[in-house]
Protein backbone atom coordinates (compact mmCIF):
# COMPACT_ATOMS: atom_id res chain seq x y z
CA UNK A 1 17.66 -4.72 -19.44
CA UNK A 2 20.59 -5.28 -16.95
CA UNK A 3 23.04 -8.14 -16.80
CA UNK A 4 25.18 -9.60 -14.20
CA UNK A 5 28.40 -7.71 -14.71
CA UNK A 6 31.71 -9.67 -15.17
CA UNK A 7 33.88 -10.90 -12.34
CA UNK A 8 37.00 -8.77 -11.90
CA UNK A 9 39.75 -8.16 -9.18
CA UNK A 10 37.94 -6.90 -5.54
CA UNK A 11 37.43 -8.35 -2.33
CA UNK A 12 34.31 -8.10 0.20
CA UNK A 13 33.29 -9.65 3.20
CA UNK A 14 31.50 -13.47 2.56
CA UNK A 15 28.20 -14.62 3.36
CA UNK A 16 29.24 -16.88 6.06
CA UNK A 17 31.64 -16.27 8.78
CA UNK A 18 33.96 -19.35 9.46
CA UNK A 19 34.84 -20.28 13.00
CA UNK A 20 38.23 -19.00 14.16
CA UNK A 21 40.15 -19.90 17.15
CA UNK A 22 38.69 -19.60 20.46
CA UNK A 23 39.22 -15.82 22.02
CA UNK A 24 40.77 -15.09 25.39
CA UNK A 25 37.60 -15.55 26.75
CA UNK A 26 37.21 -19.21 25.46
CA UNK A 27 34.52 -18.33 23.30
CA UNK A 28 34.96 -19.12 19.65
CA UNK A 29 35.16 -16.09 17.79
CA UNK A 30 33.94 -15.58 13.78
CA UNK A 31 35.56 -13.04 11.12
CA UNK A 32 34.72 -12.56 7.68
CA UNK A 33 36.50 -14.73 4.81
CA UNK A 34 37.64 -12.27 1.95
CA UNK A 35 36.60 -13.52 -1.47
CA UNK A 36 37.56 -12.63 -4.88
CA UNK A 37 34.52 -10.93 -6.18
CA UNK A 38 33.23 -8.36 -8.80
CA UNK A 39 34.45 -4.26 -8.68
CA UNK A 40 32.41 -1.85 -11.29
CA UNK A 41 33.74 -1.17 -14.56
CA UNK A 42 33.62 2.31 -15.86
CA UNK A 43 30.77 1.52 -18.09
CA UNK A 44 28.04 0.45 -15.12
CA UNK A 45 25.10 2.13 -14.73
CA UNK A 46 24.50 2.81 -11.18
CA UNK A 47 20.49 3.06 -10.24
CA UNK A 48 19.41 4.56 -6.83
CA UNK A 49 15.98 2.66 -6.03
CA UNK A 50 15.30 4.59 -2.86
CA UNK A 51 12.77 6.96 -2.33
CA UNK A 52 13.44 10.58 -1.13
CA UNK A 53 13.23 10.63 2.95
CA UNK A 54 12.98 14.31 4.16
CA UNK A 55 9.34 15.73 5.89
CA UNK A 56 7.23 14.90 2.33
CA UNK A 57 7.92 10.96 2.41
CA UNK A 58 4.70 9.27 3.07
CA UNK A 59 4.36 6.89 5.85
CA UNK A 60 2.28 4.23 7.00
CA UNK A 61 -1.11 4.96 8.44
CA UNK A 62 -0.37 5.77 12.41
CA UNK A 63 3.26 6.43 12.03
CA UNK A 64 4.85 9.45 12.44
CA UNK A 65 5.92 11.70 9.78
CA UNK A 66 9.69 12.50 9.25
CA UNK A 67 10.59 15.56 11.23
CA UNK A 68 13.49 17.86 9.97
CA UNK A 69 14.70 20.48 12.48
CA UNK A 70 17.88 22.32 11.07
CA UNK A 71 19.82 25.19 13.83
CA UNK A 72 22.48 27.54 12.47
CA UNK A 73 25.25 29.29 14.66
CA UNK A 74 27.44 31.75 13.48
CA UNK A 75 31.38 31.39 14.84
CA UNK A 76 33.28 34.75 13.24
CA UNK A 77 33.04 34.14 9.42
CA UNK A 78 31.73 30.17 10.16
CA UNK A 79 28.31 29.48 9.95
CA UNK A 80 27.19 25.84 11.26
CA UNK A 81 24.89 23.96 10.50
CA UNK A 82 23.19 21.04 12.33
CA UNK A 83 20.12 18.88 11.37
CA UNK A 84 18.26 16.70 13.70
CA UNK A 85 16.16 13.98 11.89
CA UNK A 86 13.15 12.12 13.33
CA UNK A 87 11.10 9.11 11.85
CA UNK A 88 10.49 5.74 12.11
CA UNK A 89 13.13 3.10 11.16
CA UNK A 90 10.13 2.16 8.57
CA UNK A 91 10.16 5.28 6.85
CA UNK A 92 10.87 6.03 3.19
CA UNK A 93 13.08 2.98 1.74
CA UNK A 94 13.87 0.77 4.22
CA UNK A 95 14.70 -3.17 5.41
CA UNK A 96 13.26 -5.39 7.47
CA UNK A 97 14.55 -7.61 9.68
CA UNK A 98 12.61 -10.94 11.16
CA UNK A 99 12.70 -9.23 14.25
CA UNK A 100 10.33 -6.78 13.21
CA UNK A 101 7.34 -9.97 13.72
CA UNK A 102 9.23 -12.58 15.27
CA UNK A 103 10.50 -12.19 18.49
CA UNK A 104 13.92 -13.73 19.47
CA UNK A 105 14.62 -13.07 15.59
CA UNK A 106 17.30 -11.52 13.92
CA UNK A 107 17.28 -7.95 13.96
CA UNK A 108 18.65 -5.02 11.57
CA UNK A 109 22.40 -5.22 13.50
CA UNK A 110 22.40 -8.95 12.00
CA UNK A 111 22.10 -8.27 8.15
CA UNK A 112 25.09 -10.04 6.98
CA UNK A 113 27.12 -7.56 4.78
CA UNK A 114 27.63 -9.65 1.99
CA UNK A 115 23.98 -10.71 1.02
CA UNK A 116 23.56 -7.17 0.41
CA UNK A 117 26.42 -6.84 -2.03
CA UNK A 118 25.90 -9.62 -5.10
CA UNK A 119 23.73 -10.34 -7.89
CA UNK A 120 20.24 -9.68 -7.72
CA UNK A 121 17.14 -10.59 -10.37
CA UNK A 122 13.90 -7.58 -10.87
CA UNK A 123 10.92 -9.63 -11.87
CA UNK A 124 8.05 -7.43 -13.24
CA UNK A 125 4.51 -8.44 -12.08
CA UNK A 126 3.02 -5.95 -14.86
CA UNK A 127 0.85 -4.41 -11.98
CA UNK A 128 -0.02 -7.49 -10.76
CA UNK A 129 0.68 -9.52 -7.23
CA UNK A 130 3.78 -11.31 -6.75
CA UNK A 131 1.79 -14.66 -7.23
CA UNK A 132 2.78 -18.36 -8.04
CA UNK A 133 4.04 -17.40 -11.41
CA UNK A 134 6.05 -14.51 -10.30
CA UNK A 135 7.68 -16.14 -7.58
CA UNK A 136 9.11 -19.36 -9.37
CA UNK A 137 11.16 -16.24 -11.64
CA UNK A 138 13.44 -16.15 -8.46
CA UNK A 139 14.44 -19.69 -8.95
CA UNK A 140 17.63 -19.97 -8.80
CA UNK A 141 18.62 -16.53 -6.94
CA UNK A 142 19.19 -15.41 -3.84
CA UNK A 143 18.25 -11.61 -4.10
CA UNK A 144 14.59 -11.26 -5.96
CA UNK A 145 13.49 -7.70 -6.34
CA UNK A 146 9.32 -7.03 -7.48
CA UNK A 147 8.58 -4.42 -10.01
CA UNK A 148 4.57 -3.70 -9.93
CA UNK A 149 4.40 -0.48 -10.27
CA UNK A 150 1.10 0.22 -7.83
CA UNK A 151 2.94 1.92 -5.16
CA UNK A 152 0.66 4.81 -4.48
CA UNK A 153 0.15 8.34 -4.43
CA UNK A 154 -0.84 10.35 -1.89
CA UNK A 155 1.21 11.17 1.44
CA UNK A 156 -0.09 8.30 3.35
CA UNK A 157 -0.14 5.22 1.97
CA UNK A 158 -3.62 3.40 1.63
CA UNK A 159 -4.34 0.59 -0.89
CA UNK A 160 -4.85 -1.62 -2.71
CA UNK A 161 -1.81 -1.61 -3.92
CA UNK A 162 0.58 -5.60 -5.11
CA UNK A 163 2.04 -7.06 -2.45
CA UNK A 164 3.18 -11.01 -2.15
CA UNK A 165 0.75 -13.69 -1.85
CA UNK A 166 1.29 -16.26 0.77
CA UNK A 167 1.68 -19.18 -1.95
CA UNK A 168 4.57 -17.04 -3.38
CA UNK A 169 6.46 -16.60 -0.18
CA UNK A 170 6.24 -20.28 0.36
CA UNK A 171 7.89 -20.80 -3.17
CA UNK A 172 10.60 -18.54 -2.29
CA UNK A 173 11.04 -19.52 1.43
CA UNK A 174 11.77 -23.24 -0.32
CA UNK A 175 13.86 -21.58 -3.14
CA UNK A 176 17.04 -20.84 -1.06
CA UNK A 177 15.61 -16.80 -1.50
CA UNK A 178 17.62 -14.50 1.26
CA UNK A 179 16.23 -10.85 0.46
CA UNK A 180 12.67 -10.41 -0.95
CA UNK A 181 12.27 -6.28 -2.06
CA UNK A 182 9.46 -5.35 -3.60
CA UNK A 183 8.28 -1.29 -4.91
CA UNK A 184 5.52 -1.22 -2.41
CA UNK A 185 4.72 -0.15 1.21
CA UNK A 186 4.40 -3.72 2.30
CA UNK A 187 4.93 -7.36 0.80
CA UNK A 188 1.25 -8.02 2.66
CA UNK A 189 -2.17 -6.53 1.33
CA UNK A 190 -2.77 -3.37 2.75
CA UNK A 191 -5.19 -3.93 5.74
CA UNK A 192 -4.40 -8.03 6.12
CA UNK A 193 -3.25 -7.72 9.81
CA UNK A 194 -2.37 -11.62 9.58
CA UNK A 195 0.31 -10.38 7.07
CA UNK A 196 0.78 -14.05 6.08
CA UNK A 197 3.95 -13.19 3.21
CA UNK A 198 5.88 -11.37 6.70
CA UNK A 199 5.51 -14.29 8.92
CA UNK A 200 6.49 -16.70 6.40
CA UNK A 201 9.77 -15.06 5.07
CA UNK A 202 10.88 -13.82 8.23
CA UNK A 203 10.33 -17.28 9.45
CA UNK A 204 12.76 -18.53 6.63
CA UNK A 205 14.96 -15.85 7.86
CA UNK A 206 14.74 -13.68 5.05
CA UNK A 207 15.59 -10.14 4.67
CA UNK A 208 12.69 -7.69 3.13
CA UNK A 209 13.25 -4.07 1.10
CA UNK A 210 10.15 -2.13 0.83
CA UNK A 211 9.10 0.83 -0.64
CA UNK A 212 11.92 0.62 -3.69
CA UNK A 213 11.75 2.73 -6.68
CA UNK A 214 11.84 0.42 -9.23
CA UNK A 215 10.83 2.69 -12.43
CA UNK A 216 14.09 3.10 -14.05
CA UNK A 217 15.32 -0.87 -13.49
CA UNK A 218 13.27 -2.85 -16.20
CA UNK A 219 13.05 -6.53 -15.29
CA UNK A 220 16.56 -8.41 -15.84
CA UNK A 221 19.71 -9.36 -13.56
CA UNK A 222 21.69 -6.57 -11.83
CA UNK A 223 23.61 -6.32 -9.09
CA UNK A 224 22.60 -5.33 -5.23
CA UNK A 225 24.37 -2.66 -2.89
CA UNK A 226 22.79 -2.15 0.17
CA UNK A 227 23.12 -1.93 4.00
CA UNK A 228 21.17 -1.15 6.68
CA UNK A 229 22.52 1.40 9.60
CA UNK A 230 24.28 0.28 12.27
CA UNK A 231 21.23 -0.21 14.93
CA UNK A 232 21.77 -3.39 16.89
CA UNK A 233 18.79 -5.48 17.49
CA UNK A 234 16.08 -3.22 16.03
CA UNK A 235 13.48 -4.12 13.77
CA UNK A 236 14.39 -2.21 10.11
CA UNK A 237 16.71 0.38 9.18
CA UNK A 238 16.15 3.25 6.19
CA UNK A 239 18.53 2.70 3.51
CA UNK A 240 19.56 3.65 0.00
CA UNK A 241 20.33 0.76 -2.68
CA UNK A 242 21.61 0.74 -5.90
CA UNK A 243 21.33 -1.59 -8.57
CA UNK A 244 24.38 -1.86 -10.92
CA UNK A 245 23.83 -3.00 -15.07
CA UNK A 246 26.34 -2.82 -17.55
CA UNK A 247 25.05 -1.53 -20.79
């Protein structure tokens, strides 16, 4: 089981940009306090919880698979080599923003850096959905990772498989909860178009990871790296977190 690592000497970017003097323009402008926070000791155990993404990942039912096209060129005794990658900003491992349902919403380009840095608690469901019980372990936290262990097989995915019930995302959209992952496709049952557990974190204006790998992070308190690409106002970017645990 992982624990919250001790505080040392770093410095990241805050989760809430104070107001700075007005710009040229007479707008006011916002930048980033720097904090004293936690760096990694040499003893941390650094988990990836992100799925391969290459032309094998498995995608939801109507989306596109992930297309790999790779072109060499030979210059003298230099051989290049240049991929181009195609897929859906929802393939493999990947994080939501509210925009993805709600429209006006934030989207991917306004993940604030620093909730994706910071502690973070994996609840285990024990196969189960993420249901009352489940969701009052994220009391207290701001980053709440699911391990159910029902993500399935198969290159498309089709249920059942856990996902959040709509009683739990209230609990947590009360909580103070900021980012909601869970090891599944979805946080909603597969095939509920209503997607109730979506519309009311995103309404709360919470950040989602889906599709995590959660097998070798046993339920405990770790800590969260992870940031989405840099793609403006779209809906979800693929990304690759780790969880950090000291022995």
């Amino acid at each position: 089981m992982g624990r919250v690592a001790r505080p040392g000497a770093g410095r990241v970017q805050s989760g809430a940009p104070p107001v700075s003097a007005d710009s040229a323009d007479g707008t006011p402008s916002r930048g980033w306090q720097m904090v004293n926070t936690w760096t990694p000791g040499p003893d941390v155990r650094w988990i990836d919880i992100s799925r391969p993404l290459g032309p094998a990942t498995r995608v939801w039912p109507g989306d596109h698979t992930v297309e790999v096209q790779t072109k060499r060129s030979a210059a003298g005794d230099i051989t290049w080599r240049v991929s181009r990658l195609a897929l859906s900003v929802h393939a493999g491992t990947h994080l939501d923003a509210p925009a993805h349902m709600l429209p006006g919403a934030p989207g991917i380009g306004d993940f604030p850096p620093a909730l994706g840095c910071g502690p973070v608690r994996v609840v285990d469901t024990a196969g189960a959905a993420v249901d009352e019980a489940a969701a009052r372990q994220a009391r207290g936290a701001e980053r709440v990772l699911f391990r159910t262990g029902t993500s399935p097989a198969g290159r498309e995915f089709e249920g059942p498989f856990a996902f959040i019930t709509a009683a739990a995302a209230r609990i947590m959209a009360d909580g103070g909860v900021r980012l909601v992952g869970i090891d599944t496709p979805s946080v909603d049952a597969f095939g509920d178009e209503a997607a109730p557990a979506h519309r009311i974190l995103f309404t709360a204006g919470i950040y989602l990871l889906e599709n995590l790998d959660l097998a070798a992070a046993p339920a405990g308190e770790y800590r969260l790296w992870v940031t989405p690409l840099p793609l403006g106002d779209l809906d979800a970017s693929p990304v690759r977190p780790w969880l950090l645990a000291e022995p």
